[in-house]
N, C-alpha and C. Protein backbone atom coordinates (compact mmCIF):
# COMPACT_ATOMS: atom_id res chain seq x y z
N UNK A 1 -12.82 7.33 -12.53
CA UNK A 1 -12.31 8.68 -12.59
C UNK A 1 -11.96 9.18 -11.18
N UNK A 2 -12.56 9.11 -10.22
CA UNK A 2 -12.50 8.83 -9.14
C UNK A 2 -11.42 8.20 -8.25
N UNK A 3 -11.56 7.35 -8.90
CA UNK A 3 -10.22 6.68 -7.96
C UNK A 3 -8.95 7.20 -8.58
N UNK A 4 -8.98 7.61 -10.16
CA UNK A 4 -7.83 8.14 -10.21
C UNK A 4 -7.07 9.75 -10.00
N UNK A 5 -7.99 10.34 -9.31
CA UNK A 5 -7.95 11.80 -8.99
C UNK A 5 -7.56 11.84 -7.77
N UNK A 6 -8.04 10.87 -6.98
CA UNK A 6 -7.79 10.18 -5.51
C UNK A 6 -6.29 9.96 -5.56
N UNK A 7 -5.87 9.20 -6.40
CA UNK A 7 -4.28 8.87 -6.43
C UNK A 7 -3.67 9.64 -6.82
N UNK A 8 -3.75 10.49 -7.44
CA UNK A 8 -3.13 11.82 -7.67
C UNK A 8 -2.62 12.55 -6.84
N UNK A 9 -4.26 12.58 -6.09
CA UNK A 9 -3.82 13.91 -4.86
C UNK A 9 -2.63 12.75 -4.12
N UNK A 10 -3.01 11.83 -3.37
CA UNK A 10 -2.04 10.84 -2.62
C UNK A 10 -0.82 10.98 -3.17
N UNK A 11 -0.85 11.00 -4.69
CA UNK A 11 1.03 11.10 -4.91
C UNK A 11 1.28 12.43 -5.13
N UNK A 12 0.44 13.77 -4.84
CA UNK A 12 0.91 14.68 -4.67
C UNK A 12 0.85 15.03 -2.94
N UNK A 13 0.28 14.73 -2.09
CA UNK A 13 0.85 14.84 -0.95
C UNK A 13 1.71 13.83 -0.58
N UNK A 14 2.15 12.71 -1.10
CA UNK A 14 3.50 12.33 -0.84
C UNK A 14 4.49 12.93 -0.99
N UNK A 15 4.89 13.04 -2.82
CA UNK A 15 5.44 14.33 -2.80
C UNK A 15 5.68 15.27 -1.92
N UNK A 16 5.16 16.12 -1.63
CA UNK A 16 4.72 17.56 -0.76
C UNK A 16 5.47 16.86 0.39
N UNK A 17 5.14 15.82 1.29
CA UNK A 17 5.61 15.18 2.72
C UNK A 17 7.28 15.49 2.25
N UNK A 18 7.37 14.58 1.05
CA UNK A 18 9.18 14.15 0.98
C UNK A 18 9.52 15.25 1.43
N UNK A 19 9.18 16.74 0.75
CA UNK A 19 9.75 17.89 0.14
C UNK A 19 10.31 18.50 1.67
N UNK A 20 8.79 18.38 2.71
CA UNK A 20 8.62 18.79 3.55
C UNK A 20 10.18 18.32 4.75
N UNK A 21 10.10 17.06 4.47
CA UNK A 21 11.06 16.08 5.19
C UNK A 21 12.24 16.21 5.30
N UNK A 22 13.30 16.13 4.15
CA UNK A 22 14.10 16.10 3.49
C UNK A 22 14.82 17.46 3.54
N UNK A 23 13.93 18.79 3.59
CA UNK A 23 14.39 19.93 3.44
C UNK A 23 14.68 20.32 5.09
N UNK A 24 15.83 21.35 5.34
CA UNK A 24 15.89 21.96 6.14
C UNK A 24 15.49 23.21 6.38
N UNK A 25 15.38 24.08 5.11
CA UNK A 25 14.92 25.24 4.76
C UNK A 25 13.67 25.73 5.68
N UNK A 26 13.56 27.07 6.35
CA UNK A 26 12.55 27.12 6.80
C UNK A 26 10.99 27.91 5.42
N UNK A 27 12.12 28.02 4.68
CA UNK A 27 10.88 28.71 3.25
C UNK A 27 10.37 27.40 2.63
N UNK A 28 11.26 26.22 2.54
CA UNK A 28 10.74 24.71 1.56
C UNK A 28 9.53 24.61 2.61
N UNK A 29 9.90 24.72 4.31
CA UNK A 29 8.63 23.89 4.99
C UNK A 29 7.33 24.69 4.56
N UNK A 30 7.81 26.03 4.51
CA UNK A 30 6.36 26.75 4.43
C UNK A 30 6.12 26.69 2.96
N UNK A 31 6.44 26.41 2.18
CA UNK A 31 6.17 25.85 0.51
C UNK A 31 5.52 24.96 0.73
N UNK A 32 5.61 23.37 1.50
CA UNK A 32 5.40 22.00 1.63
C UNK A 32 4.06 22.30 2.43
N UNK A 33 3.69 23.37 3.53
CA UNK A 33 2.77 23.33 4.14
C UNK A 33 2.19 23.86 3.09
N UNK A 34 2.13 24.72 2.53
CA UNK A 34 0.84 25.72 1.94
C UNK A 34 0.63 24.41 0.68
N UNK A 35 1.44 23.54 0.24
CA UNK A 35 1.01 22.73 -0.93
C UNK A 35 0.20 22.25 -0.66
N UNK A 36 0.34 21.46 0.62
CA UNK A 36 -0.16 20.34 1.38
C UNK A 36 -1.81 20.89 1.76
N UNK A 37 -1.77 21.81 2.18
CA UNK A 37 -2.76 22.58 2.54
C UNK A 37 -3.79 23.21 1.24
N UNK A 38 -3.45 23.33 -0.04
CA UNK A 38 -4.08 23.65 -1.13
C UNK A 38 -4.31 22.05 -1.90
N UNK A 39 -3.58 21.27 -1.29
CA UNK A 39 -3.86 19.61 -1.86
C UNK A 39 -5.24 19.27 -1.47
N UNK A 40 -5.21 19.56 -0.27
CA UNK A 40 -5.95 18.78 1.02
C UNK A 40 -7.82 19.08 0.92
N UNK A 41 -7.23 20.32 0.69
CA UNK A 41 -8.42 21.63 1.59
C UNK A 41 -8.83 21.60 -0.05
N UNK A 42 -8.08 21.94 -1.23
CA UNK A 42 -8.41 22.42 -2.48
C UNK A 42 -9.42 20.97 -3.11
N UNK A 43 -8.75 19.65 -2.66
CA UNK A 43 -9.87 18.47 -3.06
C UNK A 43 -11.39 17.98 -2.86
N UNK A 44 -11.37 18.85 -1.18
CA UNK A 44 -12.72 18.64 -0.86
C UNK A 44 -13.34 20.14 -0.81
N UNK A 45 -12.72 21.38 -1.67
CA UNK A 45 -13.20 22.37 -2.20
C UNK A 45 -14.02 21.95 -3.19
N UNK A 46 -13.90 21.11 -4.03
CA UNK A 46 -14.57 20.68 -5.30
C UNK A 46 -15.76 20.17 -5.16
N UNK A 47 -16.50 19.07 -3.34
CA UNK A 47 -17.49 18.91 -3.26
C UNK A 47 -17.93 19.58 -3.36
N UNK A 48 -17.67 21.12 -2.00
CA UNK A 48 -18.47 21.99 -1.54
C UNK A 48 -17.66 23.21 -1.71
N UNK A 49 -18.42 24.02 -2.81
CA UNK A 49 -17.94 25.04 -3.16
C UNK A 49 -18.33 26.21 -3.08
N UNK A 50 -18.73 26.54 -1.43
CA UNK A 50 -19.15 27.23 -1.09
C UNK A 50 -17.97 28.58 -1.04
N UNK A 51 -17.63 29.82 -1.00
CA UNK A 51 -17.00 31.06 -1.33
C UNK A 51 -16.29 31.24 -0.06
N UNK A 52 -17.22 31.23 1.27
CA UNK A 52 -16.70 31.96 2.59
C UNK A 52 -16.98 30.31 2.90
N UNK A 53 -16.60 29.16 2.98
CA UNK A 53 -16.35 28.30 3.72
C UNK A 53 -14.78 27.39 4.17
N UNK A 54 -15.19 26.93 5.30
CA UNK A 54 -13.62 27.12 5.87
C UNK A 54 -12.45 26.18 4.55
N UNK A 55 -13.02 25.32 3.85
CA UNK A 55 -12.32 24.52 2.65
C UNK A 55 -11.47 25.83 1.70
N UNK A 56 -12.68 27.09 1.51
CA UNK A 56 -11.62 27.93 0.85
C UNK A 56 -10.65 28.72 1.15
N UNK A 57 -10.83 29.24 2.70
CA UNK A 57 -10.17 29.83 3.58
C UNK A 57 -8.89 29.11 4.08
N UNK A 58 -9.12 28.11 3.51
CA UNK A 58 -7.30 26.84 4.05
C UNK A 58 -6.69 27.17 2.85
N UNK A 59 -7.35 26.97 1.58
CA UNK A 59 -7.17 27.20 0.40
C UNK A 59 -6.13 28.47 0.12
N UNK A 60 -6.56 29.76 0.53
CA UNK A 60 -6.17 31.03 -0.07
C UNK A 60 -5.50 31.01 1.97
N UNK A 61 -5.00 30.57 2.77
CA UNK A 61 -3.72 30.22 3.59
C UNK A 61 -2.89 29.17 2.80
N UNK A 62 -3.27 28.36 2.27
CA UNK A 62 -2.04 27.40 1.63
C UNK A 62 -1.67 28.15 0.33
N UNK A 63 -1.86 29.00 0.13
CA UNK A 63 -1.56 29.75 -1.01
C UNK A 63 -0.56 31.07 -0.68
N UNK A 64 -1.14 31.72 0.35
CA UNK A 64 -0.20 32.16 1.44
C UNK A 64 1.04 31.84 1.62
N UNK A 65 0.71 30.37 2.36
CA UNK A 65 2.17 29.81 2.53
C UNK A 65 2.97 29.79 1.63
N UNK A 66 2.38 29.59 0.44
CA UNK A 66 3.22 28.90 -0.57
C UNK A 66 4.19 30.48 -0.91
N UNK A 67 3.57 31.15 -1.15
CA UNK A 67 3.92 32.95 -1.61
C UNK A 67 4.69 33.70 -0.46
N UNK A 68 4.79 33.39 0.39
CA UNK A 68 5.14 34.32 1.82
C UNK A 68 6.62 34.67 1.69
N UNK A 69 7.64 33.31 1.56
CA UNK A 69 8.95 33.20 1.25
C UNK A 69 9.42 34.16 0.08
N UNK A 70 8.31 34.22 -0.72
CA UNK A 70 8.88 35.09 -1.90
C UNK A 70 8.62 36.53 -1.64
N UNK A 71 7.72 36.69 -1.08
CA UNK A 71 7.44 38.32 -0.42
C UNK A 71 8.17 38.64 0.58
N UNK A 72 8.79 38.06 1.74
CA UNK A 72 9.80 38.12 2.30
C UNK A 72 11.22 38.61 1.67
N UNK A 73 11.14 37.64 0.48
CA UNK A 73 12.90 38.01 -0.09
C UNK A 73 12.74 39.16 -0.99
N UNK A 74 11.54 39.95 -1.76
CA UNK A 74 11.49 40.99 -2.64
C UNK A 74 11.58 41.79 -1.18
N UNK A 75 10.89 41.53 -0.28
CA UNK A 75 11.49 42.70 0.87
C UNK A 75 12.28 43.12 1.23
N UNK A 76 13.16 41.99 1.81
CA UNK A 76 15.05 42.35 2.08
C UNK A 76 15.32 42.71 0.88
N UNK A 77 15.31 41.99 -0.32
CA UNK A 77 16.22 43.27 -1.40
C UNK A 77 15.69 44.66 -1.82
N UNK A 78 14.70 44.83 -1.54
CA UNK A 78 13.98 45.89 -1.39
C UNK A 78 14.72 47.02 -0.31
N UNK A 79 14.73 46.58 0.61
CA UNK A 79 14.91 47.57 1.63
C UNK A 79 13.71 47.95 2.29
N UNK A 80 12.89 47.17 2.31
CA UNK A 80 11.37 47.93 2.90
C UNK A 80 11.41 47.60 4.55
């Protein structure tokens, strides 16, 4: 079970790398980081699941990242 949760994450941060790579966009990189960063940080959240430790705090920044691009663009059409 193990090993196959392991390969998962691996072919989801491959994934995430291509996305990262491939794109020029400066919103895809910060998508690709915050994935990468909720991949990473969110897998060894599951050992230690402590609330205020730094695993969840990468966690809810890669989540960030991932959301930022979209709060940005409701802004400009916003007018705020």
């Amino acid at each position: 079970m193990k090993t196959k949760v392991s390969k998962s994450i691996q072919n989801l941060q491959l994934k995430s790398f291509e996305m990262m790579t491939n794109s020029v966009s400066f919103k895809s990189i910060l998508r690709g980081t915050g994935m990468t960063f909720v991949i990473i940080f969110g897998s060894s959240f599951i050992n230690n699941s402590s609330l205020f430790s730094l695993n969840s705090l990468m966690v809810i920044l890669g989540f960030f990242l991932i959301f930022t691009p979209y709060m940005f663009n409701i802004a400009e059409k916003s007018n705020i």
